[in-house]
PDB file of N, CA and C in Angstrom:
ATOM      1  N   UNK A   1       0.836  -1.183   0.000  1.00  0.00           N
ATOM      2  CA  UNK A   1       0.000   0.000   0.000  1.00  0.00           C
ATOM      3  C   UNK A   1       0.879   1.244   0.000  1.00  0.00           C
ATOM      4  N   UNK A   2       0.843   2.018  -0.632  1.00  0.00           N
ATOM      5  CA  UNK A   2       1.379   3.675  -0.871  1.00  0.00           C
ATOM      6  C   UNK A   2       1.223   4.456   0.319  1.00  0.00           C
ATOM      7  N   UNK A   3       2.222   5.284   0.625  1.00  0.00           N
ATOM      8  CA  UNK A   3       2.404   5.870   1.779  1.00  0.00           C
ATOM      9  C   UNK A   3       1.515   7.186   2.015  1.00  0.00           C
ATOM     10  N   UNK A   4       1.100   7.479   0.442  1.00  0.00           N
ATOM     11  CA  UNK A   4       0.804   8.708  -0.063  1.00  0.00           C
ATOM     12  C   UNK A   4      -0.254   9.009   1.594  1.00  0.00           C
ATOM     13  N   UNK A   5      -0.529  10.447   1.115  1.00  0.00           N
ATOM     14  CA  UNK A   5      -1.575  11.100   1.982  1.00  0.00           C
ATOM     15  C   UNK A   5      -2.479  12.267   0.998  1.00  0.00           C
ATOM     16  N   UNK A   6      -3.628  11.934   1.381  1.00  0.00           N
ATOM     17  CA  UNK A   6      -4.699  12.839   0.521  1.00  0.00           C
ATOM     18  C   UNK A   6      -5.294  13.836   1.727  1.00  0.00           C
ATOM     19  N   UNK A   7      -5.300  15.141   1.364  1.00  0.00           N
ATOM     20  CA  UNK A   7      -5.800  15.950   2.462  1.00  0.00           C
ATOM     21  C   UNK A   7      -7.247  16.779   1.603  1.00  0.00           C
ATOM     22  N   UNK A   8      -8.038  16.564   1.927  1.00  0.00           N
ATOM     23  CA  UNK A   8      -8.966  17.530   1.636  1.00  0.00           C
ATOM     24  C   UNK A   8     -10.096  18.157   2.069  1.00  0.00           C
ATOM     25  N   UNK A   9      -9.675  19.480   2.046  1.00  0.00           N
ATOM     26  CA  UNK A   9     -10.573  20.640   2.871  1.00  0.00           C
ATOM     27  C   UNK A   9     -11.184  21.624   1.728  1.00  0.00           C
ATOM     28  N   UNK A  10     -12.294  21.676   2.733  1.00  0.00           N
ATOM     29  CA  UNK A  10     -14.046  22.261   2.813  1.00  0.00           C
ATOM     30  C   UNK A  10     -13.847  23.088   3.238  1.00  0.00           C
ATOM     31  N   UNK A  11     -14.052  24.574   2.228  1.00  0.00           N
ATOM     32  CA  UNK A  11     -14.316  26.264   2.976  1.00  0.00           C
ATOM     33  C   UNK A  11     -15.488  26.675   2.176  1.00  0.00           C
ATOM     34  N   UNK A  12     -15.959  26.903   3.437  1.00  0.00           N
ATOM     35  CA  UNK A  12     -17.192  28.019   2.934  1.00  0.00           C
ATOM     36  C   UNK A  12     -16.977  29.050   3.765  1.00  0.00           C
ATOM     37  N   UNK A  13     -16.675  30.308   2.630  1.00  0.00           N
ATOM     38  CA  UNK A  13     -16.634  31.446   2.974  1.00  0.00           C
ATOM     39  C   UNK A  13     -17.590  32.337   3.882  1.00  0.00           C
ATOM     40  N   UNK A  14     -16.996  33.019   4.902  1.00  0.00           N
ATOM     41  CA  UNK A  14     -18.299  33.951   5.760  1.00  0.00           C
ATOM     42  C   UNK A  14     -18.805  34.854   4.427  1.00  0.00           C
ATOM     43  N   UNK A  15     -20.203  35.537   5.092  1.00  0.00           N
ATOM     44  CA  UNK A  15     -20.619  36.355   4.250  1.00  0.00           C
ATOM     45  C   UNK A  15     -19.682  37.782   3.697  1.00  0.00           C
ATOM     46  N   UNK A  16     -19.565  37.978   2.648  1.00  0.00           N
ATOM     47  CA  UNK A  16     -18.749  39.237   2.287  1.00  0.00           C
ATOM     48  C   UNK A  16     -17.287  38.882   2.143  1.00  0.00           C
ATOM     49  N   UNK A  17     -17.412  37.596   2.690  1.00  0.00           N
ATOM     50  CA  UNK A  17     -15.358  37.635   2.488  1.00  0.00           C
ATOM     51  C   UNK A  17     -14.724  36.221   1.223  1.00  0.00           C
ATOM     52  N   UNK A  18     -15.723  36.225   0.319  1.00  0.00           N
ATOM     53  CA  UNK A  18     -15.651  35.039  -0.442  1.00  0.00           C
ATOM     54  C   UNK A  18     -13.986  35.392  -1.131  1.00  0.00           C
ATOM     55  N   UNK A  19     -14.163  36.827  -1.675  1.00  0.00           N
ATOM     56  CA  UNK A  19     -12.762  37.597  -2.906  1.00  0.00           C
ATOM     57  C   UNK A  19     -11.717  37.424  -2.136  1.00  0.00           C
ATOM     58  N   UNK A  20     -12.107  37.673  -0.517  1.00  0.00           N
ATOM     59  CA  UNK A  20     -11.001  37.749   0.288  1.00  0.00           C
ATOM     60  C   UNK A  20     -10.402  36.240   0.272  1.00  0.00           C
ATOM     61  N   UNK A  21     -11.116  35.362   0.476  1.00  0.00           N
ATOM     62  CA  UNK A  21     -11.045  34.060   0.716  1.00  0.00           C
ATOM     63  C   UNK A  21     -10.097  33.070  -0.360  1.00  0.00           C
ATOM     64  N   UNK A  22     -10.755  33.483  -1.693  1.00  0.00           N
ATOM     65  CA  UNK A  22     -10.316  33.245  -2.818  1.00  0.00           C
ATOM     66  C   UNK A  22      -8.629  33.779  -2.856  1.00  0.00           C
ATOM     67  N   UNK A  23      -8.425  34.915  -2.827  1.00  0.00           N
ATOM     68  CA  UNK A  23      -7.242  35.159  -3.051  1.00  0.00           C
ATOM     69  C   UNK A  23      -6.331  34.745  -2.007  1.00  0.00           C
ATOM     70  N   UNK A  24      -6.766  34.237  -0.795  1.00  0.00           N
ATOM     71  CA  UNK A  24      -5.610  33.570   0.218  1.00  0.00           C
ATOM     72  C   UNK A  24      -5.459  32.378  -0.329  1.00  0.00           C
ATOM     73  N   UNK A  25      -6.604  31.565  -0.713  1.00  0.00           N
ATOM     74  CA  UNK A  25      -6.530  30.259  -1.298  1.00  0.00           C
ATOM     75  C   UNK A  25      -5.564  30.544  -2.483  1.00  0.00           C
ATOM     76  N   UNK A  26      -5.636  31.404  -3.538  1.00  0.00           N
ATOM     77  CA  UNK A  26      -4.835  31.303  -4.507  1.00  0.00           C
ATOM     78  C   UNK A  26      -3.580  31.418  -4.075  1.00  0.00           C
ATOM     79  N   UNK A  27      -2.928  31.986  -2.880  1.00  0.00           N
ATOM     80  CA  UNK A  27      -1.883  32.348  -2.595  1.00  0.00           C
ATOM     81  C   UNK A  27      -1.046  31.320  -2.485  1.00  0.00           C
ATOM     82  N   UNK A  28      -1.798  29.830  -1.791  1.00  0.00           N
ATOM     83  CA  UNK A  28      -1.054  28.621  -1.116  1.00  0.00           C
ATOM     84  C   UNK A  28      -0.669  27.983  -2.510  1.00  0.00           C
ATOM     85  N   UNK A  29      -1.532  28.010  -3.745  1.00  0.00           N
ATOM     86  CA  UNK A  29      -0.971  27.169  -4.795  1.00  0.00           C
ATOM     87  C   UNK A  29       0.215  27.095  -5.204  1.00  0.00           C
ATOM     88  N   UNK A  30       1.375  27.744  -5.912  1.00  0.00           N
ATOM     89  CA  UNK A  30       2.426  27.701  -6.089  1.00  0.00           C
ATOM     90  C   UNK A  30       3.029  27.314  -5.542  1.00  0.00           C
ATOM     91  N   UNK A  31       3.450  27.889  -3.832  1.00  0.00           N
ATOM     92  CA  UNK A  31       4.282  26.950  -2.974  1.00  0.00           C
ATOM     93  C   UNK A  31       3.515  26.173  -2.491  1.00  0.00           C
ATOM     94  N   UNK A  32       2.872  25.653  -2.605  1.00  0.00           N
ATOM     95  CA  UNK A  32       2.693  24.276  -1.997  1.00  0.00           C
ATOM     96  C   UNK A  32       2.886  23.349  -3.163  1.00  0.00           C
ATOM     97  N   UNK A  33       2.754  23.888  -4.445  1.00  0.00           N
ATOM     98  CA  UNK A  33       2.825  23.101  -5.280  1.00  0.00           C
ATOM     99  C   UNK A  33       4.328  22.656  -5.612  1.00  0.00           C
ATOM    100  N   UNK A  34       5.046  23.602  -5.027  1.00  0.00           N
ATOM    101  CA  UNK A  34       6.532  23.435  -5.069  1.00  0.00           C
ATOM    102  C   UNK A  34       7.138  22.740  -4.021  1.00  0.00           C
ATOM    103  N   UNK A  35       6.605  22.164  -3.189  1.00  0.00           N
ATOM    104  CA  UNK A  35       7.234  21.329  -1.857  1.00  0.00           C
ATOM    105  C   UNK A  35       7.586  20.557  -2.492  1.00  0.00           C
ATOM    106  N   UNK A  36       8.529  19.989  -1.889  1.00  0.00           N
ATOM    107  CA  UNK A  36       9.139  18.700  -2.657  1.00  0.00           C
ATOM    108  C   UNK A  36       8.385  17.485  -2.341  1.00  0.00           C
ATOM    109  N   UNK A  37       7.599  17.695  -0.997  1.00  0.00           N
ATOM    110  CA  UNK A  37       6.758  15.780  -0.991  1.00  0.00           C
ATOM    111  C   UNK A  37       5.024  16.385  -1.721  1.00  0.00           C
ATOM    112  N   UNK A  38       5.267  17.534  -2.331  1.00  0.00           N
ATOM    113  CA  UNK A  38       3.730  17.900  -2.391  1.00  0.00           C
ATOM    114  C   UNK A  38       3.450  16.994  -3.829  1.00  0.00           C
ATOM    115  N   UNK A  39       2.662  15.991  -4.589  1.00  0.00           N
ATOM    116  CA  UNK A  39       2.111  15.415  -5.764  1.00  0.00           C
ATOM    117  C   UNK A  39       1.047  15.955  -6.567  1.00  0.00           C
ATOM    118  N   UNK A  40       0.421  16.665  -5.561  1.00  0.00           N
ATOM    119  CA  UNK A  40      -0.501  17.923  -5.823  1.00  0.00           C
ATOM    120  C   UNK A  40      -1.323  18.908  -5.058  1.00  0.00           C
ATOM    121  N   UNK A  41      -2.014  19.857  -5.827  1.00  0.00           N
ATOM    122  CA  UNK A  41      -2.330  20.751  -4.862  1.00  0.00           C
ATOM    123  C   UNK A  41      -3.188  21.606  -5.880  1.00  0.00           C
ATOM    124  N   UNK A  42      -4.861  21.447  -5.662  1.00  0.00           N
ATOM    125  CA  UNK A  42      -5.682  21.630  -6.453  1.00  0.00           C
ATOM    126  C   UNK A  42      -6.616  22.060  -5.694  1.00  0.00           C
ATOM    127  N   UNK A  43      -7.232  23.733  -6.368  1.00  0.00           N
ATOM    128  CA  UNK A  43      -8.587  24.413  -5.847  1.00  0.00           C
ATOM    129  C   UNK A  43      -9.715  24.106  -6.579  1.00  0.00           C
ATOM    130  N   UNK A  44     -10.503  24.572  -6.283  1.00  0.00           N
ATOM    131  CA  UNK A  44     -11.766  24.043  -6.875  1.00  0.00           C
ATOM    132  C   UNK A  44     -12.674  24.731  -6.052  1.00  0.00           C
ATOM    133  N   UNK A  45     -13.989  25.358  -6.923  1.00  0.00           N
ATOM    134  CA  UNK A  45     -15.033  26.362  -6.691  1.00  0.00           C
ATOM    135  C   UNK A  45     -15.928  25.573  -6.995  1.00  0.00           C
ATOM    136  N   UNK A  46     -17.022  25.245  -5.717  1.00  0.00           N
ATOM    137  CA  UNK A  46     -18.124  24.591  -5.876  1.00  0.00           C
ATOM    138  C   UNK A  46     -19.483  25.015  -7.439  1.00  0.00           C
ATOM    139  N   UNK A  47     -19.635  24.557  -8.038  1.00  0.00           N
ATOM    140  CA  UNK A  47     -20.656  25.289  -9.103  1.00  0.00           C
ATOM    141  C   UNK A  47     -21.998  25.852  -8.751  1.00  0.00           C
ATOM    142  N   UNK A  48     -22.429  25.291  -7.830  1.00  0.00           N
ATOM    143  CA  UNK A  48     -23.857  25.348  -7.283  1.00  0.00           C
ATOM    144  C   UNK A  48     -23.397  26.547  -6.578  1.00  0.00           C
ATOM    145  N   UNK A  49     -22.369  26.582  -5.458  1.00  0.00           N
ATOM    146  CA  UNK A  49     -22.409  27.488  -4.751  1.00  0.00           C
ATOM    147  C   UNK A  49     -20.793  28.152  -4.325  1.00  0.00           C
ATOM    148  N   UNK A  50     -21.248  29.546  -5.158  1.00  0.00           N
ATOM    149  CA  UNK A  50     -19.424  29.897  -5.386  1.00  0.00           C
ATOM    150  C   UNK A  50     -18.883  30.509  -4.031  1.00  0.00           C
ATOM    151  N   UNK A  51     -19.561  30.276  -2.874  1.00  0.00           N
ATOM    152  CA  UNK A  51     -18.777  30.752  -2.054  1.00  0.00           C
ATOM    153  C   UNK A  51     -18.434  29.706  -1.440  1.00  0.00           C
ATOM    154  N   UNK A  52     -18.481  28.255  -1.847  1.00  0.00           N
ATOM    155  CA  UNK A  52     -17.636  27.232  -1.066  1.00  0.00           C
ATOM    156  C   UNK A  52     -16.160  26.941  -2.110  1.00  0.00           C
ATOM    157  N   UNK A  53     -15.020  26.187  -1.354  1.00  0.00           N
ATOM    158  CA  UNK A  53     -14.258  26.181  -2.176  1.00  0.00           C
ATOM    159  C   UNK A  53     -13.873  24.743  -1.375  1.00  0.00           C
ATOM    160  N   UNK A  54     -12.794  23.540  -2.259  1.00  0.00           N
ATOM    161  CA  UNK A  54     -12.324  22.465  -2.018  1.00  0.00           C
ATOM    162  C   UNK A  54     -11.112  22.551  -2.177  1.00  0.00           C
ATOM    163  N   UNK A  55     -10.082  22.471  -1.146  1.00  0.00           N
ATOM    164  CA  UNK A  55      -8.475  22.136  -1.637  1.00  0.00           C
ATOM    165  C   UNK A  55      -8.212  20.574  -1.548  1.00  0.00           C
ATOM    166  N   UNK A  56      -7.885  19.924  -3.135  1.00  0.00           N
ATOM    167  CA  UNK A  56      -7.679  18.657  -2.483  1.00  0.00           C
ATOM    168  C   UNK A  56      -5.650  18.880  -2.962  1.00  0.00           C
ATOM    169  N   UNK A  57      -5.494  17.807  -1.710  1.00  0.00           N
ATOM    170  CA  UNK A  57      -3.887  18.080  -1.705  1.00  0.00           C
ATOM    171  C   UNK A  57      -3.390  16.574  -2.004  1.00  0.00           C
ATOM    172  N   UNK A  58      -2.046  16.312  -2.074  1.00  0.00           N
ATOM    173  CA  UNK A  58      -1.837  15.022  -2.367  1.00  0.00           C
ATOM    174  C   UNK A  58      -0.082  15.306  -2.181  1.00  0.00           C
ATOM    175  N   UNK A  59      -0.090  14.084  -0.673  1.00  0.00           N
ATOM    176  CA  UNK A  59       1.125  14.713  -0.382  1.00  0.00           C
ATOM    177  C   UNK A  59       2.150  13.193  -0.166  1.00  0.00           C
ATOM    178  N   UNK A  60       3.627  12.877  -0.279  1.00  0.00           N
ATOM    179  CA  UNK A  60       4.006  11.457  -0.712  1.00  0.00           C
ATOM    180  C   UNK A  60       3.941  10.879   0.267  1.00  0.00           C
ATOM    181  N   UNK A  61       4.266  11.619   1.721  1.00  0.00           N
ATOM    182  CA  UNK A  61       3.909  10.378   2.939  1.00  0.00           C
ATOM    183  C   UNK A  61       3.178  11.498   4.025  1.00  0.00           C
ATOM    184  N   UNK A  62       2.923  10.893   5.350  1.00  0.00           N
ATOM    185  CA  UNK A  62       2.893  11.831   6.583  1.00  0.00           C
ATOM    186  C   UNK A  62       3.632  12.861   6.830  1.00  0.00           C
ATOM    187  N   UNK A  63       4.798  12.392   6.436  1.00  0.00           N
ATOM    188  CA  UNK A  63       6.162  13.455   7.045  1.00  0.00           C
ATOM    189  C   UNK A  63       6.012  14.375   5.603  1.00  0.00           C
ATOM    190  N   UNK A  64       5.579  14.106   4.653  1.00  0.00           N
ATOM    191  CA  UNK A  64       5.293  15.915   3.663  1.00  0.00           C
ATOM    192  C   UNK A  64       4.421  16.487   4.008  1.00  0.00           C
ATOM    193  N   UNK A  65       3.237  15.978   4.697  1.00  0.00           N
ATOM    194  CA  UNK A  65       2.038  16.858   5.325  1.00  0.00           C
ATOM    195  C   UNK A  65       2.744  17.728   6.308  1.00  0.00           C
ATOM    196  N   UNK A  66       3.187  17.159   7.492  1.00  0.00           N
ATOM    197  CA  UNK A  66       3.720  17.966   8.487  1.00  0.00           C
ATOM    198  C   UNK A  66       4.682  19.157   7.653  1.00  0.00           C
ATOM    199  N   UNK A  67       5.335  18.597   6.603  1.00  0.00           N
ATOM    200  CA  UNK A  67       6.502  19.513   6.543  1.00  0.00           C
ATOM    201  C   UNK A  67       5.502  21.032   5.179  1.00  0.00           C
ATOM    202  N   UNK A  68       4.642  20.593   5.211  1.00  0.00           N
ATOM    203  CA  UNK A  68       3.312  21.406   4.570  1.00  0.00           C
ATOM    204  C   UNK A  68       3.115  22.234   5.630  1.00  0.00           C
ATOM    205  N   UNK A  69       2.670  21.387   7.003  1.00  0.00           N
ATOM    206  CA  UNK A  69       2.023  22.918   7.816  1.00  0.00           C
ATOM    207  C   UNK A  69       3.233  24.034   8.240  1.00  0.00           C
ATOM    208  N   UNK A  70       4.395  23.177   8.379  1.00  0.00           N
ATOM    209  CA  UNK A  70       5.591  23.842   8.739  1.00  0.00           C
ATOM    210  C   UNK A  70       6.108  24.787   7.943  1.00  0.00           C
ATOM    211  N   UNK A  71       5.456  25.452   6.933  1.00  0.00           N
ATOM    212  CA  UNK A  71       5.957  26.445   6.084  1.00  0.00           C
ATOM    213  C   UNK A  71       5.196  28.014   6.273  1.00  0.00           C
ATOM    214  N   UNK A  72       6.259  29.052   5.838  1.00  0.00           N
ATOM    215  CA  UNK A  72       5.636  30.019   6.596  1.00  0.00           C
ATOM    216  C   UNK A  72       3.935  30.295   5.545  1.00  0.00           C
ATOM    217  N   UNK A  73       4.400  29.837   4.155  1.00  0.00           N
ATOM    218  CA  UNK A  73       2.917  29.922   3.607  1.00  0.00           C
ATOM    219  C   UNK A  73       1.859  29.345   4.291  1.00  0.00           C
ATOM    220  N   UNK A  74       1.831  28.242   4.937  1.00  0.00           N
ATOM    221  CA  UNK A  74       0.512  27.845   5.679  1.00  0.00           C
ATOM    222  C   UNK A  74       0.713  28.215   6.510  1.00  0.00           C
ATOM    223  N   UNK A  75       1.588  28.636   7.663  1.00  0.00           N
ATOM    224  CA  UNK A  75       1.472  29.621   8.875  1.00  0.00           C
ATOM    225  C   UNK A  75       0.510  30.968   8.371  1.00  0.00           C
ATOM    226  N   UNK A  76       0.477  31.428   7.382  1.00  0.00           N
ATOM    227  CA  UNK A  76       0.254  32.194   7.230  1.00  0.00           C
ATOM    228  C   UNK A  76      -1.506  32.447   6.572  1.00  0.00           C
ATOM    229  N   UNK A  77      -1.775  31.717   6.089  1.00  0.00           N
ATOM    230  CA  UNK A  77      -2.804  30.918   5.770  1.00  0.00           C
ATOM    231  C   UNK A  77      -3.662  30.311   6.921  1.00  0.00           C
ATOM    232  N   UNK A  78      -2.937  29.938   7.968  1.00  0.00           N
ATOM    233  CA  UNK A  78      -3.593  29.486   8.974  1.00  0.00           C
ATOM    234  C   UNK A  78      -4.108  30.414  10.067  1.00  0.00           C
ATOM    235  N   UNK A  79      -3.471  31.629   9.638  1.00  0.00           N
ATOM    236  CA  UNK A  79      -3.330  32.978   9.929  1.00  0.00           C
ATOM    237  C   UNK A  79      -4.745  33.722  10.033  1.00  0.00           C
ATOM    238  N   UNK A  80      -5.122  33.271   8.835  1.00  0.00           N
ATOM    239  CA  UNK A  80      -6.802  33.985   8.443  1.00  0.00           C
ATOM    240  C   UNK A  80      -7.518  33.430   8.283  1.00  0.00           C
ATOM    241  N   UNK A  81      -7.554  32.306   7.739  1.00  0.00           N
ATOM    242  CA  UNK A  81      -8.703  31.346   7.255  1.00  0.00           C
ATOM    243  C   UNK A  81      -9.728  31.075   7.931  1.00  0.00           C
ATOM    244  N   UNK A  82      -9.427  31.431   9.751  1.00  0.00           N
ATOM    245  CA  UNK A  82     -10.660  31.485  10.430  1.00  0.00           C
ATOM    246  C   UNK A  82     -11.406  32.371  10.155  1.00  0.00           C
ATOM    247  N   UNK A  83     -11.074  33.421  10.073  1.00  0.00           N
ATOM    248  CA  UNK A  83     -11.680  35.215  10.001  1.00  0.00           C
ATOM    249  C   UNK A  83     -12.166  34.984   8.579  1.00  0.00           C
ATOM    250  N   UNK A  84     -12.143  34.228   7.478  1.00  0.00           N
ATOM    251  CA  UNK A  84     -12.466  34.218   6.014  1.00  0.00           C
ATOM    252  C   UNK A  84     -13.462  33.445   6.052  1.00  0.00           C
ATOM    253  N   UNK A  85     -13.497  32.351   6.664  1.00  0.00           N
ATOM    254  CA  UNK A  85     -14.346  30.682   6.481  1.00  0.00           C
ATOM    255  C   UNK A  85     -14.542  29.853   7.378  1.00  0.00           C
ATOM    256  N   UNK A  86     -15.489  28.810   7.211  1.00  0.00           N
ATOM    257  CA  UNK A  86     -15.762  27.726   8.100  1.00  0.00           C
ATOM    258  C   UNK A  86     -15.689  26.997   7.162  1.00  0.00           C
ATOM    259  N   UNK A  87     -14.564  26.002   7.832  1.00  0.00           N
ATOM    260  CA  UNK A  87     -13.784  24.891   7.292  1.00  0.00           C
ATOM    261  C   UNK A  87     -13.853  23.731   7.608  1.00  0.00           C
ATOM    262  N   UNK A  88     -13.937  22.669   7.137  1.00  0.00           N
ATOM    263  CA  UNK A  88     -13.982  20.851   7.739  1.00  0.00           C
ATOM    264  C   UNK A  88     -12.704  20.628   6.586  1.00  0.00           C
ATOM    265  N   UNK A  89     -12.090  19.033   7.261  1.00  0.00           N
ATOM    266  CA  UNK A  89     -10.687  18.638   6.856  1.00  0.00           C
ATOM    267  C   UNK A  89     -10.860  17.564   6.881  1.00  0.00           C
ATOM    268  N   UNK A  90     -10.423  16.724   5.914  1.00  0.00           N
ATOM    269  CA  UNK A  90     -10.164  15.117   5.769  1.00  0.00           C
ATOM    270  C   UNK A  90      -8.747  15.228   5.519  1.00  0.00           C
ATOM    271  N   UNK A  91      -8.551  13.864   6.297  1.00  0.00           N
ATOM    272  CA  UNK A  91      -6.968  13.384   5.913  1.00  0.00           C
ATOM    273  C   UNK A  91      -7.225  11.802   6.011  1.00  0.00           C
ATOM    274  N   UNK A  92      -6.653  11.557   4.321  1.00  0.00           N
ATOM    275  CA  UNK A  92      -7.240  10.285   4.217  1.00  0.00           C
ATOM    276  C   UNK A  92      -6.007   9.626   3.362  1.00  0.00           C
ATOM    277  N   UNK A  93      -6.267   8.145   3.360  1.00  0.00           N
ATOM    278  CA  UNK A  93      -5.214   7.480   3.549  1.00  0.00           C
ATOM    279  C   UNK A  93      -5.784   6.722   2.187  1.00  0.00           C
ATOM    280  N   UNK A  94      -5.068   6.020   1.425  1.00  0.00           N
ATOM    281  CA  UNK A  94      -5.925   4.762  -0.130  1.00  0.00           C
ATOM    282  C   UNK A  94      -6.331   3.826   0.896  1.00  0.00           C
ATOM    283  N   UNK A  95      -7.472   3.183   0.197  1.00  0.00           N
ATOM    284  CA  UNK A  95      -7.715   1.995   0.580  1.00  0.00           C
ATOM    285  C   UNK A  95      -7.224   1.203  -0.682  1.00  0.00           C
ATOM    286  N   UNK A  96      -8.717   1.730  -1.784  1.00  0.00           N
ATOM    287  CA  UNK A  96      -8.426   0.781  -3.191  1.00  0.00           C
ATOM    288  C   UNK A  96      -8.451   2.062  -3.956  1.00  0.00           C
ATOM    289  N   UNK A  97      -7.044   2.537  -4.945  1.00  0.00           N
ATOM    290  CA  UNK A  97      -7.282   3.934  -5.565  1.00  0.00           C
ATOM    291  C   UNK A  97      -6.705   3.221  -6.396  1.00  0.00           C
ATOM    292  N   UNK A  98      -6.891   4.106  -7.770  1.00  0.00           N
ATOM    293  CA  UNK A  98      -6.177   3.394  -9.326  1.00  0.00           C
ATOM    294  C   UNK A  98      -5.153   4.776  -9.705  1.00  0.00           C
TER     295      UNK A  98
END
């Protein structure tokens, strides 16, 4: 079984702060996409309802997640995201993935 780790989080933006929201989210893409255990790192805007948003992440083991929160971009990120959104988090592991 693959060591990988799949992280994916649920924001729905407070009222009025969706633009705000959006552009912190855009902020994490690049570097995170540049970590070295990061495999991916993908936003996504609900269609039905554009003030929710999905980050799914895809990271090579446990120890790239940690070394994910340990950067000052998600310090920083972790910074506001309360004041922007209400958030839920999966961290999930393969069972049967292709």
């Amino acid at each position: 079984m693959s060591d990988s780790v799949r992280t994916i989080a649920i924001l729905a933006a407070h009222p009025g702060k969706s633009e705000e929201l959006i552009k912190l989210l855009q902020g994490m893409v690049y570097p995170s996409r540049s970590e070295a255990g990061n495999l991916r790192y993908d936003l996504w805007r609900d269609q039905n309802d554009p003030n929710r948003f999905l980050l799914d992440e895809l990271y090579v083991d446990s120890r790239a997640v940690e070394a994910h929160r340990a950067t000052s971009h998600f310090q920083n990120y972790l910074s506001q995201v309360n004041e922007l959104a209400d958030r839920s988090l999966m961290i999930v592991e393969p069972v049967n993935v292709s």
